[in-house]
N, C-alpha and C. Protein backbone atom coordinates (compact mmCIF):
# COMPACT_ATOMS: atom_id res chain seq x y z
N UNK A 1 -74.19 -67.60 80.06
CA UNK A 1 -74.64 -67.12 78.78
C UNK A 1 -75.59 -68.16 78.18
N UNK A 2 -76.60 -67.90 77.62
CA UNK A 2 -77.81 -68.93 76.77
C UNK A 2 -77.12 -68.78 75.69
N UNK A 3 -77.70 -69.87 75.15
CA UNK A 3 -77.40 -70.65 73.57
C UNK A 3 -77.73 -69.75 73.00
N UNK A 4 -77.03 -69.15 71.95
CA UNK A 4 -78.23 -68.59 70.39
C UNK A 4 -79.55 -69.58 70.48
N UNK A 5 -80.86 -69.27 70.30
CA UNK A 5 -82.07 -70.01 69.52
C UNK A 5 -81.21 -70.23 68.17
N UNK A 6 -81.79 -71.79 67.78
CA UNK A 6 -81.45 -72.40 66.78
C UNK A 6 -81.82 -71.87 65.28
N UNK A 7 -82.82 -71.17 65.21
CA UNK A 7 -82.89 -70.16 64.55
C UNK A 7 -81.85 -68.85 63.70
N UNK A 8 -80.73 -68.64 64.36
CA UNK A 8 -79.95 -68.13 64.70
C UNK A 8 -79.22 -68.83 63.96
N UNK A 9 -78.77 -70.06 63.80
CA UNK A 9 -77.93 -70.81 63.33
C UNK A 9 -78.32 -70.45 62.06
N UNK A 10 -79.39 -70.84 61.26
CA UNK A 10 -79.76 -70.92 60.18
C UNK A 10 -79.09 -69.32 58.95
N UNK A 11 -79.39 -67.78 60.01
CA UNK A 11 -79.02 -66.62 59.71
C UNK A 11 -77.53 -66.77 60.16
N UNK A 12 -76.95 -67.49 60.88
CA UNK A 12 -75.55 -67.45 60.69
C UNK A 12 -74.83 -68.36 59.51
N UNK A 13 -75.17 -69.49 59.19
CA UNK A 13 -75.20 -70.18 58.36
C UNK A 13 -75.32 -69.19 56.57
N UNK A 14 -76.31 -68.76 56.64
CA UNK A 14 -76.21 -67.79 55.69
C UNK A 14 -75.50 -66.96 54.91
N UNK A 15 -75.25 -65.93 56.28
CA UNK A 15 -74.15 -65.16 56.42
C UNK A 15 -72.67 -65.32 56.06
N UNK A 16 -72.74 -66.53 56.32
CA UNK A 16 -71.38 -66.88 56.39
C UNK A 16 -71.00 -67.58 55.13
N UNK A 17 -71.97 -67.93 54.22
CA UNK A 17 -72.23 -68.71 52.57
C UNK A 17 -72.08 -67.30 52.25
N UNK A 18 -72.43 -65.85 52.12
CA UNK A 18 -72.57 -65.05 51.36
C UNK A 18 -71.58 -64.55 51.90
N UNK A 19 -70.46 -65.09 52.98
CA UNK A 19 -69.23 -63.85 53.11
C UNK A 19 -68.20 -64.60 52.28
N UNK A 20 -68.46 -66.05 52.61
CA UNK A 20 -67.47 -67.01 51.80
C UNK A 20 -67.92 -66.74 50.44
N UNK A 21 -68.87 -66.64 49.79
CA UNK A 21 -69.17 -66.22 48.22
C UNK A 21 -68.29 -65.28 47.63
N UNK A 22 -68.45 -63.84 48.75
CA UNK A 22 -67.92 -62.58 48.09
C UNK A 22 -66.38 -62.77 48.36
N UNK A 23 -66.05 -63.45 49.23
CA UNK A 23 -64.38 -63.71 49.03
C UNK A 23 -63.85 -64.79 47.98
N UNK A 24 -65.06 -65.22 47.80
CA UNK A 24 -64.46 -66.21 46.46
C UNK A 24 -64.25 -65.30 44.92
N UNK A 25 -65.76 -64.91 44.77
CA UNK A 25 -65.52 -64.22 43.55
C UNK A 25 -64.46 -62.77 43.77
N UNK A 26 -64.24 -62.17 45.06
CA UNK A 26 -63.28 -61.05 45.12
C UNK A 26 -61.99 -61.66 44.73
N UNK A 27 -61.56 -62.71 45.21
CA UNK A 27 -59.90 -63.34 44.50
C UNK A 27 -60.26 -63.75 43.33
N UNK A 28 -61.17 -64.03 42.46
CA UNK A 28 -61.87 -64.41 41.25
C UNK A 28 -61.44 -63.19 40.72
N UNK A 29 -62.12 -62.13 40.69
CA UNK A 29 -61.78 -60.63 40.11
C UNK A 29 -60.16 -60.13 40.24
N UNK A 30 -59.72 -60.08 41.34
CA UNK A 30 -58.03 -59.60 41.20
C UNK A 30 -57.46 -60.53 40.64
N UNK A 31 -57.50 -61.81 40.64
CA UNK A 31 -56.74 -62.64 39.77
C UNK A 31 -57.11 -62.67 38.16
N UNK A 32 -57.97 -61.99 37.73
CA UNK A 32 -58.13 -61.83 36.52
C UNK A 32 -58.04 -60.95 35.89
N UNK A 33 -57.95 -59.53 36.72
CA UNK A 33 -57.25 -58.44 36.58
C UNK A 33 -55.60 -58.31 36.65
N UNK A 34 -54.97 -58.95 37.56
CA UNK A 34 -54.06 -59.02 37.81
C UNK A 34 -52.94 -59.72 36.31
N UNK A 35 -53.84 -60.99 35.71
CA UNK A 35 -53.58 -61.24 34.80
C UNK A 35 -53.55 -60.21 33.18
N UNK A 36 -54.57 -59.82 33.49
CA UNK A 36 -55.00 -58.79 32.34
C UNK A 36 -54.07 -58.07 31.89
N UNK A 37 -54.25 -56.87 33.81
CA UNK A 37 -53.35 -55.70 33.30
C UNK A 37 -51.93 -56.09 33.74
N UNK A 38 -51.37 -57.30 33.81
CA UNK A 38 -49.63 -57.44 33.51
C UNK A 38 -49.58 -57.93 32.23
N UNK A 39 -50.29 -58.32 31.83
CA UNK A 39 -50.21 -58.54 30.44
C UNK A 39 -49.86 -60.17 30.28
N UNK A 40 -50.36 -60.61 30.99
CA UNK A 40 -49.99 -61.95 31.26
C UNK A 40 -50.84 -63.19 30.48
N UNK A 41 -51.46 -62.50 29.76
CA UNK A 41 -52.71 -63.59 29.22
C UNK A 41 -52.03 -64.55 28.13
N UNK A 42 -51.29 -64.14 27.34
CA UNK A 42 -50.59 -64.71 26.01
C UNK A 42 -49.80 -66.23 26.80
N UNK A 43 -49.17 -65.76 27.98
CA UNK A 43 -48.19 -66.53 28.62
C UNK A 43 -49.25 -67.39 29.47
N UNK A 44 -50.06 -66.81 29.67
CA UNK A 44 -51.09 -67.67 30.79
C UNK A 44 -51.46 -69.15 29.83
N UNK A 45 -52.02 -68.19 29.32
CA UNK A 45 -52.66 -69.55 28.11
C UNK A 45 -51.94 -70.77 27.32
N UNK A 46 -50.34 -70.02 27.26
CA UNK A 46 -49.27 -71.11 26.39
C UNK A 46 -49.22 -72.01 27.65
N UNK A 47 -49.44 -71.74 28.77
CA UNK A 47 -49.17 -72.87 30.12
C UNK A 47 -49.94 -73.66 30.32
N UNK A 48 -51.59 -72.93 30.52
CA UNK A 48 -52.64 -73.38 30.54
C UNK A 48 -52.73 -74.58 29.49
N UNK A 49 -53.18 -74.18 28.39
CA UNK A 49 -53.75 -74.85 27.35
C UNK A 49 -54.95 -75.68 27.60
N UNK A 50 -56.11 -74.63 28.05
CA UNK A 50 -56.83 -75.65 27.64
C UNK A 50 -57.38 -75.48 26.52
N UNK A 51 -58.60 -76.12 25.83
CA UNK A 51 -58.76 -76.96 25.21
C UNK A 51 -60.48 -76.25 24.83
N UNK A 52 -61.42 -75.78 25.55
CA UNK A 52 -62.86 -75.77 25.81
C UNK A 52 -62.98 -76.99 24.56
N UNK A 53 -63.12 -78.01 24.91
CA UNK A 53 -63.96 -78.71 23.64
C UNK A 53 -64.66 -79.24 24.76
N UNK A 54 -65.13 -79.02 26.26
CA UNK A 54 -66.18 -79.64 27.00
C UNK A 54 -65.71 -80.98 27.40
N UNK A 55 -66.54 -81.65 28.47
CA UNK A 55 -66.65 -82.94 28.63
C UNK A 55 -67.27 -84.10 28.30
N UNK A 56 -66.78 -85.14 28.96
CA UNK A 56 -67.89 -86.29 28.26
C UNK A 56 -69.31 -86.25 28.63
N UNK A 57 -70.41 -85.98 27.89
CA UNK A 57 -71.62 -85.86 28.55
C UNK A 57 -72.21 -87.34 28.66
N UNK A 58 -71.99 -87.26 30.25
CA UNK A 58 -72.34 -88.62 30.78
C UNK A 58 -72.41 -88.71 31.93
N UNK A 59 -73.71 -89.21 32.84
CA UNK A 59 -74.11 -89.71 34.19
C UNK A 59 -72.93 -89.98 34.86
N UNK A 60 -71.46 -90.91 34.51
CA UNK A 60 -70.05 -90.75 35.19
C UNK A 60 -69.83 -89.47 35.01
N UNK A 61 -69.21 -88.53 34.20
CA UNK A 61 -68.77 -87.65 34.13
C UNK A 61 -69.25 -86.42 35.43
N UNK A 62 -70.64 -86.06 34.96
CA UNK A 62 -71.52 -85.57 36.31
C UNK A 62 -70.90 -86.16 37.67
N UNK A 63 -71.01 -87.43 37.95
CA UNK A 63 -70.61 -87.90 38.96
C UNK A 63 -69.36 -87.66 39.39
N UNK A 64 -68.46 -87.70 38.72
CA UNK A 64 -67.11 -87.56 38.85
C UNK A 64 -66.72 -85.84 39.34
N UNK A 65 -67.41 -85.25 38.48
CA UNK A 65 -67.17 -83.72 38.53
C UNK A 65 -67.93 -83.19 40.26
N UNK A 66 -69.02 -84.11 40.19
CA UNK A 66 -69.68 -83.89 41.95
C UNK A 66 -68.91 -83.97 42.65
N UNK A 67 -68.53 -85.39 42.51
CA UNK A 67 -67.35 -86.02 43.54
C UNK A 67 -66.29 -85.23 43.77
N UNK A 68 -65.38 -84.76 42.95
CA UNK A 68 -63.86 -84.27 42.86
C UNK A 68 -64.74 -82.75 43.96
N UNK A 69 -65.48 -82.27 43.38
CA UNK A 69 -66.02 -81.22 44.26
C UNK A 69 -66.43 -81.00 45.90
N UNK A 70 -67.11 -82.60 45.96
CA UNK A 70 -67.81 -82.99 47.16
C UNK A 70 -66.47 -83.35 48.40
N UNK A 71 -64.99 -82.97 48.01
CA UNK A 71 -63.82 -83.33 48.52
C UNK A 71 -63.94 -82.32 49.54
N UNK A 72 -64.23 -81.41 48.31
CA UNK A 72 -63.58 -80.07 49.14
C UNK A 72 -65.24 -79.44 50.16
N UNK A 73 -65.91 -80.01 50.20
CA UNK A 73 -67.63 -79.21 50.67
C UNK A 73 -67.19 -80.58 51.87
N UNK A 74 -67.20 -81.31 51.67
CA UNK A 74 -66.85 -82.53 52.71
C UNK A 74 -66.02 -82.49 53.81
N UNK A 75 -64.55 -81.92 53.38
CA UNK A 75 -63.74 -82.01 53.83
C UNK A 75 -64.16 -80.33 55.15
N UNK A 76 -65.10 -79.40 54.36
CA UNK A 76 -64.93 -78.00 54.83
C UNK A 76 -66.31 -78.57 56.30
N UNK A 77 -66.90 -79.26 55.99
CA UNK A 77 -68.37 -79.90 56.70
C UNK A 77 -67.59 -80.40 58.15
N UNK A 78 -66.76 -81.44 57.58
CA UNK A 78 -66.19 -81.94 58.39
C UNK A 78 -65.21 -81.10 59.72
N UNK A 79 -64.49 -80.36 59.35
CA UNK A 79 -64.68 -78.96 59.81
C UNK A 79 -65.24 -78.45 60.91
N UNK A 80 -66.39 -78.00 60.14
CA UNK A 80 -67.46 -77.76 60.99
C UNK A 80 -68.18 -78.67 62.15
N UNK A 81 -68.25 -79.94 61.96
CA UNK A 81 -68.18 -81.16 63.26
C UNK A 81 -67.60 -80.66 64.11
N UNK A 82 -66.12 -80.45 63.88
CA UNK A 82 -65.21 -80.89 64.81
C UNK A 82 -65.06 -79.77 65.68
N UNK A 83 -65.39 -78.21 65.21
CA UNK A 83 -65.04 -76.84 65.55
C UNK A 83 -64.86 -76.33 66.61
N UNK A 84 -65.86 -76.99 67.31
CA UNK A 84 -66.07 -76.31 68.70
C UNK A 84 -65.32 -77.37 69.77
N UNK A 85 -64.70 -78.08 69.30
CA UNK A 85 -64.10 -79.50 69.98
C UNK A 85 -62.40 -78.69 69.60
N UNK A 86 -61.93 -77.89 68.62
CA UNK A 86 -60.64 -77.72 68.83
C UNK A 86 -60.21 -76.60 69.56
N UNK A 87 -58.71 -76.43 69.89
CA UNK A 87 -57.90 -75.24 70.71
C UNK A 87 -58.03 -74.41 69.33
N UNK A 88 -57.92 -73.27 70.14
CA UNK A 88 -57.73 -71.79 69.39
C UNK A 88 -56.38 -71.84 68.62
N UNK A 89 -55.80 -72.08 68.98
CA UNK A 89 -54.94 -72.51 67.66
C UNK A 89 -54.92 -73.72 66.78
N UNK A 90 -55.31 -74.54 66.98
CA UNK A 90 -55.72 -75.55 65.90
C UNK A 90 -56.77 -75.23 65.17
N UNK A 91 -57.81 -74.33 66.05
CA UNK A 91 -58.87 -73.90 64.93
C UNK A 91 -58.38 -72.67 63.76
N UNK A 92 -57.28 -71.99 64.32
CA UNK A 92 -57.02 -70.73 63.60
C UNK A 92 -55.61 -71.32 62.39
N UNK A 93 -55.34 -72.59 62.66
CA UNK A 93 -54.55 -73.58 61.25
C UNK A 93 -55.61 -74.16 60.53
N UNK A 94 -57.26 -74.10 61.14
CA UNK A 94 -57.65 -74.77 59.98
C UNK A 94 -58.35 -73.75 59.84
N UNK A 95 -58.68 -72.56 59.87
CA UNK A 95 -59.42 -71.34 59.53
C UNK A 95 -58.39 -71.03 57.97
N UNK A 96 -56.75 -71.17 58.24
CA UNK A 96 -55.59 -70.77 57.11
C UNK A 96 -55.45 -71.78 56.13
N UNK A 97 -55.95 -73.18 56.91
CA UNK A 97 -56.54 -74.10 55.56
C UNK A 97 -57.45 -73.62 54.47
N UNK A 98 -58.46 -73.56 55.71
CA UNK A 98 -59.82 -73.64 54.62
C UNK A 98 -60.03 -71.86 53.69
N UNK A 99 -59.46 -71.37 54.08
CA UNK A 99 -58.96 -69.99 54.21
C UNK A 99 -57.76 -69.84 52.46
N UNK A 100 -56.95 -70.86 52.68
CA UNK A 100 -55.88 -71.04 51.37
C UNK A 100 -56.49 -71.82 50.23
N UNK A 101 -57.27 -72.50 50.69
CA UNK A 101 -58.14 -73.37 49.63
C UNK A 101 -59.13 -72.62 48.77
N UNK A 102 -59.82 -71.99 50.09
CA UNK A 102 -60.96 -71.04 48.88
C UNK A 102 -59.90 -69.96 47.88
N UNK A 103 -59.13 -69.22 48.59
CA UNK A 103 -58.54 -68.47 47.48
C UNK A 103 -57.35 -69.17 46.45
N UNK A 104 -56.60 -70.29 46.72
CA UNK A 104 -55.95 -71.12 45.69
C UNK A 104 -57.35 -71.41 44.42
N UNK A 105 -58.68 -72.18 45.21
CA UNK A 105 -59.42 -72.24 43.48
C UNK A 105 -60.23 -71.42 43.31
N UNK A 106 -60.32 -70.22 43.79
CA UNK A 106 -61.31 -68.85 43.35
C UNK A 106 -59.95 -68.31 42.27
N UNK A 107 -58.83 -68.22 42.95
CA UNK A 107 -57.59 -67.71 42.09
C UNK A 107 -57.08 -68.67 40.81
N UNK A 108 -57.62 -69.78 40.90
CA UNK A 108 -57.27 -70.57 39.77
C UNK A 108 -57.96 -70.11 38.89
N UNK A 109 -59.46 -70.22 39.39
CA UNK A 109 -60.51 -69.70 37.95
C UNK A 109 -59.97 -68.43 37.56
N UNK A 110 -59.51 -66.92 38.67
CA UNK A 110 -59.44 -65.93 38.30
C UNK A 110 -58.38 -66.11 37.25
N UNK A 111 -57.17 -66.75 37.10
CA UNK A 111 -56.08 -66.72 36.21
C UNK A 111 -56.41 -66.90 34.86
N UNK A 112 -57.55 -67.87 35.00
CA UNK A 112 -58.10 -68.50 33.51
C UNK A 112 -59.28 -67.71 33.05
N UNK A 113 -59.66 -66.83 34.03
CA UNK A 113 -60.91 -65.89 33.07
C UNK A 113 -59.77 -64.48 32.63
N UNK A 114 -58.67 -64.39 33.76
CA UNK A 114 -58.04 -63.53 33.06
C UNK A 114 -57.00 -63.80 31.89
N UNK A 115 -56.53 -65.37 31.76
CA UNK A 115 -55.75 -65.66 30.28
C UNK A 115 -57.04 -65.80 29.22
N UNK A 116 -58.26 -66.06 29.10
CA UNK A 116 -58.92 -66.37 28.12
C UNK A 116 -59.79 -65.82 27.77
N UNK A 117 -60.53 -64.98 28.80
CA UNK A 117 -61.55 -64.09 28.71
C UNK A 117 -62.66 -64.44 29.01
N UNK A 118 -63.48 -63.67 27.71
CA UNK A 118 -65.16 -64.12 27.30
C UNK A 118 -65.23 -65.94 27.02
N UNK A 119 -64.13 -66.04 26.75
CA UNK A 119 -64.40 -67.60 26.67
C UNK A 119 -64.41 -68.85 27.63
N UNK A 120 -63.56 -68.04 28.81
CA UNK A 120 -63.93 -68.52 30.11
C UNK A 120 -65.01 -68.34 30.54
N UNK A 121 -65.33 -67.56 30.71
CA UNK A 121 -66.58 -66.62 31.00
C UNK A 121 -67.95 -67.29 30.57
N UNK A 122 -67.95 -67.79 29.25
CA UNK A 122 -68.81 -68.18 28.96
C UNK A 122 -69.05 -70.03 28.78
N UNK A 123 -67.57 -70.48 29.33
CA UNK A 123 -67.81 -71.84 29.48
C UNK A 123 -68.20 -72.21 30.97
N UNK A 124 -67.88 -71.09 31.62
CA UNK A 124 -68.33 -71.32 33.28
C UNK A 124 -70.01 -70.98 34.24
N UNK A 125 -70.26 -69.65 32.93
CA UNK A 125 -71.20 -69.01 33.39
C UNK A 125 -72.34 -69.65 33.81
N UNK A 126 -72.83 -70.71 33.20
CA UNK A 126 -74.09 -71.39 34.35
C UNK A 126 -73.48 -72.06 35.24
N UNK A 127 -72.87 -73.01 35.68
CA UNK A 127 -72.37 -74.15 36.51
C UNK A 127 -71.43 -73.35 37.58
N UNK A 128 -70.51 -72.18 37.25
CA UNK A 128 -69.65 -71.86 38.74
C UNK A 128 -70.61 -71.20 39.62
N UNK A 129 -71.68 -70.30 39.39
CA UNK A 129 -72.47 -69.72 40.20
C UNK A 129 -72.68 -70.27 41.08
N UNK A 130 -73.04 -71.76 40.84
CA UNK A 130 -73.84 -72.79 41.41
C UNK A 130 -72.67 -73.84 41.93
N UNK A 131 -71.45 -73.64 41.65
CA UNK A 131 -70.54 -74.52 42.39
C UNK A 131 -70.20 -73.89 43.49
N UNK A 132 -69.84 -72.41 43.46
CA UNK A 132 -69.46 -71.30 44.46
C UNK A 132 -70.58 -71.89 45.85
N UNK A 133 -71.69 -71.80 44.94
CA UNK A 133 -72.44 -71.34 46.31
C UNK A 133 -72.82 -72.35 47.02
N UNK A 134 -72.51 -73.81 46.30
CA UNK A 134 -72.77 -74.79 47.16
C UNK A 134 -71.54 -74.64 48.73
N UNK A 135 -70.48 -74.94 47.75
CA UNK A 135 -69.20 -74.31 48.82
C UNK A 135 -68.91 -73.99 49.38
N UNK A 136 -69.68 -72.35 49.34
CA UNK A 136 -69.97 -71.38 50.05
C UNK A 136 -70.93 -72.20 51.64
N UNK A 137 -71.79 -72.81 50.95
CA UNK A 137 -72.70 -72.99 52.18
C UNK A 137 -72.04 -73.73 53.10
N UNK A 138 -71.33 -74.82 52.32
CA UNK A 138 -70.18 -75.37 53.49
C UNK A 138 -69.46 -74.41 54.58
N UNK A 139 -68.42 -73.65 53.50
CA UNK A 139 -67.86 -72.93 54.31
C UNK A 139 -68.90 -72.15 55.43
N UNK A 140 -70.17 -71.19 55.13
CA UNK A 140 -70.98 -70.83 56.20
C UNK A 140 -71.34 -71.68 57.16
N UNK A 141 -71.21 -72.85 56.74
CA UNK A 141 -71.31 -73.84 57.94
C UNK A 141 -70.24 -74.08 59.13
N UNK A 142 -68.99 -73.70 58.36
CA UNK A 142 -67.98 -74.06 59.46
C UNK A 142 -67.90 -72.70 60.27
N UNK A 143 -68.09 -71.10 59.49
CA UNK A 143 -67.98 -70.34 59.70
C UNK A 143 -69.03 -70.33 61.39
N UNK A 144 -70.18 -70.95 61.48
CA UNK A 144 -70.98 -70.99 62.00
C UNK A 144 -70.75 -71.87 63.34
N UNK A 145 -70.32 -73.20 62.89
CA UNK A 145 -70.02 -73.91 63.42
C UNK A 145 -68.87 -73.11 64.84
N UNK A 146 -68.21 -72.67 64.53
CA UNK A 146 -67.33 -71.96 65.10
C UNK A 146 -67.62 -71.30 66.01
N UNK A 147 -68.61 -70.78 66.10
CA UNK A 147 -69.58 -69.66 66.96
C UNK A 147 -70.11 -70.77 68.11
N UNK A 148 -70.72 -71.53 67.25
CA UNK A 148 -71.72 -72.35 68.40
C UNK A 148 -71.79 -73.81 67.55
N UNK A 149 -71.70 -74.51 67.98
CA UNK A 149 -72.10 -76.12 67.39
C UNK A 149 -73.13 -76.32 66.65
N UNK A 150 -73.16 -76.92 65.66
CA UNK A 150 -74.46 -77.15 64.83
C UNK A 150 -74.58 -78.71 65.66
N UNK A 151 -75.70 -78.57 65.37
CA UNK A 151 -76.58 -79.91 65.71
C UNK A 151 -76.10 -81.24 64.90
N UNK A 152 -76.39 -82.38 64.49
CA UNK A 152 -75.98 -83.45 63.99
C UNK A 152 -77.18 -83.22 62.56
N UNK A 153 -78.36 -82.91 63.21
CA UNK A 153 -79.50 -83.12 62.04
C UNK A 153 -79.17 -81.65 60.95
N UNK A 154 -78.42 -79.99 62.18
CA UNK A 154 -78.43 -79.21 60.75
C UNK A 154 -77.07 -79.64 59.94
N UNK A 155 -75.79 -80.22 60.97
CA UNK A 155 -74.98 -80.89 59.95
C UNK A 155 -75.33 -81.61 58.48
N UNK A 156 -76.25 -82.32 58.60
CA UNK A 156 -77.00 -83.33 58.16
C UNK A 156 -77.52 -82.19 56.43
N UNK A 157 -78.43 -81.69 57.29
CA UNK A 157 -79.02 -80.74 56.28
C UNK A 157 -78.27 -80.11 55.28
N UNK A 158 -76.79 -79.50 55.64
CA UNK A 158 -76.38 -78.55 55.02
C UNK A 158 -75.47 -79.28 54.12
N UNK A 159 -75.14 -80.33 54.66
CA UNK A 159 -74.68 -81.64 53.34
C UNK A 159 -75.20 -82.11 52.65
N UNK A 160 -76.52 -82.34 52.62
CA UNK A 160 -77.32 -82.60 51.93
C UNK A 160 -77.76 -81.80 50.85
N UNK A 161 -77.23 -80.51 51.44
CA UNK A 161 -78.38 -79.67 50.67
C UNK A 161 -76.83 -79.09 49.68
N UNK A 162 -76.17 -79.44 49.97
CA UNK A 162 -74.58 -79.01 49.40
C UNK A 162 -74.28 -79.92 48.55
N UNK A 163 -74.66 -81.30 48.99
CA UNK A 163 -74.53 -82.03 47.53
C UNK A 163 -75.22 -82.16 46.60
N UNK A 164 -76.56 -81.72 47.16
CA UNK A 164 -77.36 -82.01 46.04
C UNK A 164 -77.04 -80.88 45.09
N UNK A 165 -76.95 -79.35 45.26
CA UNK A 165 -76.34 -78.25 44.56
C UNK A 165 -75.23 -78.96 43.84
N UNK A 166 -74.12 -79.42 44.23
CA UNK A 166 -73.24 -79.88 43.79
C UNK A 166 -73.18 -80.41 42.51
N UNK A 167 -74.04 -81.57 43.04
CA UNK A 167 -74.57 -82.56 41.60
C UNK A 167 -75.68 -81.60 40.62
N UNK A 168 -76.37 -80.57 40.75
CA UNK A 168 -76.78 -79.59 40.03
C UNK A 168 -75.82 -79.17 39.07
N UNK A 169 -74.46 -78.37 39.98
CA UNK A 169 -73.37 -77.59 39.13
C UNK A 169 -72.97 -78.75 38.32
N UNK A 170 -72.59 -79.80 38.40
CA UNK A 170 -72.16 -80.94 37.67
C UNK A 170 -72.81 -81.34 36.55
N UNK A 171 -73.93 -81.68 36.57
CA UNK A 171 -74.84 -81.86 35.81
C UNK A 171 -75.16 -80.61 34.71
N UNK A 172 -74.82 -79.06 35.52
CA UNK A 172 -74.89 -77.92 34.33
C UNK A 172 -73.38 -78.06 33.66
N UNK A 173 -72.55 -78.23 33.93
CA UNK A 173 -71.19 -78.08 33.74
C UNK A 173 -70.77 -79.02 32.57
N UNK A 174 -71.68 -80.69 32.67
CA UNK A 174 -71.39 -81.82 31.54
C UNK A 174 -72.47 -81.41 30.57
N UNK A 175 -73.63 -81.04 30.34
CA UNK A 175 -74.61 -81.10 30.01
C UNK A 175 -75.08 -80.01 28.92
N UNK A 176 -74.81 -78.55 29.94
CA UNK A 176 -75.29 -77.56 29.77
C UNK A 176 -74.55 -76.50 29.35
N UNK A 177 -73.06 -76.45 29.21
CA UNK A 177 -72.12 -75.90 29.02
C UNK A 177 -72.54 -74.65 27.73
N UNK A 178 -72.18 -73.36 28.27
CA UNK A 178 -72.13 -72.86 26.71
C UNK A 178 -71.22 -72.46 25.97
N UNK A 179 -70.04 -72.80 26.77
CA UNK A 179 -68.88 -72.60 26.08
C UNK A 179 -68.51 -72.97 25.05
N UNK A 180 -68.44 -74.49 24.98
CA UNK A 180 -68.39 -75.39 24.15
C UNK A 180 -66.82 -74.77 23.13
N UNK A 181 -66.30 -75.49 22.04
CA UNK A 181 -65.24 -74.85 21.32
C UNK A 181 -65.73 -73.72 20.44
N UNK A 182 -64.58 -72.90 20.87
CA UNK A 182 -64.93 -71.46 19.80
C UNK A 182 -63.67 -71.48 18.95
């Protein structure tokens, strides 16, 4: 059998950011429904408590918020290195990793847009778009990876290009917020 053209990688890579997207925001949506219509929001929120009064707007803060992020795009990259180097069952425990992770914090946000609402909604609305999809590209990377090996240089690329998004969402998230306290 011939290699996919490397080309190929790039449309799998893709693919696989926009399948990991729609499974993020799909546990995003039932978990905020789920909250809704049990009626769970009153109770959500006495647990929750947050706060929207925003963060510290500051070059650390950004950084920090990249970082805590860059765990999980890092950790999913890394992943993708290793993919084609593991047994079918070690790959299919870290498929239920990376697999429990995206829906544990797609389902976290969903709990909190479904205890708070429009006010979630509107403290997230520029910066998660842009956190998702950095994420996302990770995950399309491992998704990819899986198929066929990425190279060292598109490894390279898709971290790069994942953190720099990263530090984008970060930077909208300390900065740009419109949530702010209501």
């Amino acid at each position: 059998m011939r290699p996919a053209p490397r080309s190929n990688v790039v449309a799998g890579i893709a693919t696989g950011s926009v399948r990991c997207a729609t499974a993020a925001i799909g546990v995003l949506i039932v978990a905020a429904v789920a909250v809704s219509l049990a009626g769970l929001a009153d109770e959500t929120r006495s647990i929750l408590r947050f706060g929207f009064g925003g963060v510290d707007r500051s070059p650390a803060e950004v950084a920090s918020i990249a970082i805590h992020n860059a765990r999980f795009a890092g950790g999913t990259l890394l992943c993708a290195a290793i993919a084609t180097r593991l047994t079918r069952r070690a790959r299919r425990v870290v498929d239920l990793v990376l697999g429990t992770l995206l829906a544990f914090n797609a389902g976290a946000v969903g709990i909190a847009v479904g205890a708070y609402g429009a006010r979630a909604v509107s403290s997230t609305a520029l910066h998660l778009p842009v956190e998702f999809s950095a994420l996302s590209l990770a995950g399309g990377a491992y998704m990819q990876a899986c198929k066929q090996a990425l190279t060292g240089r598109e490894l390279a690329v898709v971290g790069a290009t994942t953190a720099l998004v990263l530090v984008v969402a970060a930077a909208l998230e300390t900065y740009v917020s419109i949530g702010g306290t209501l």
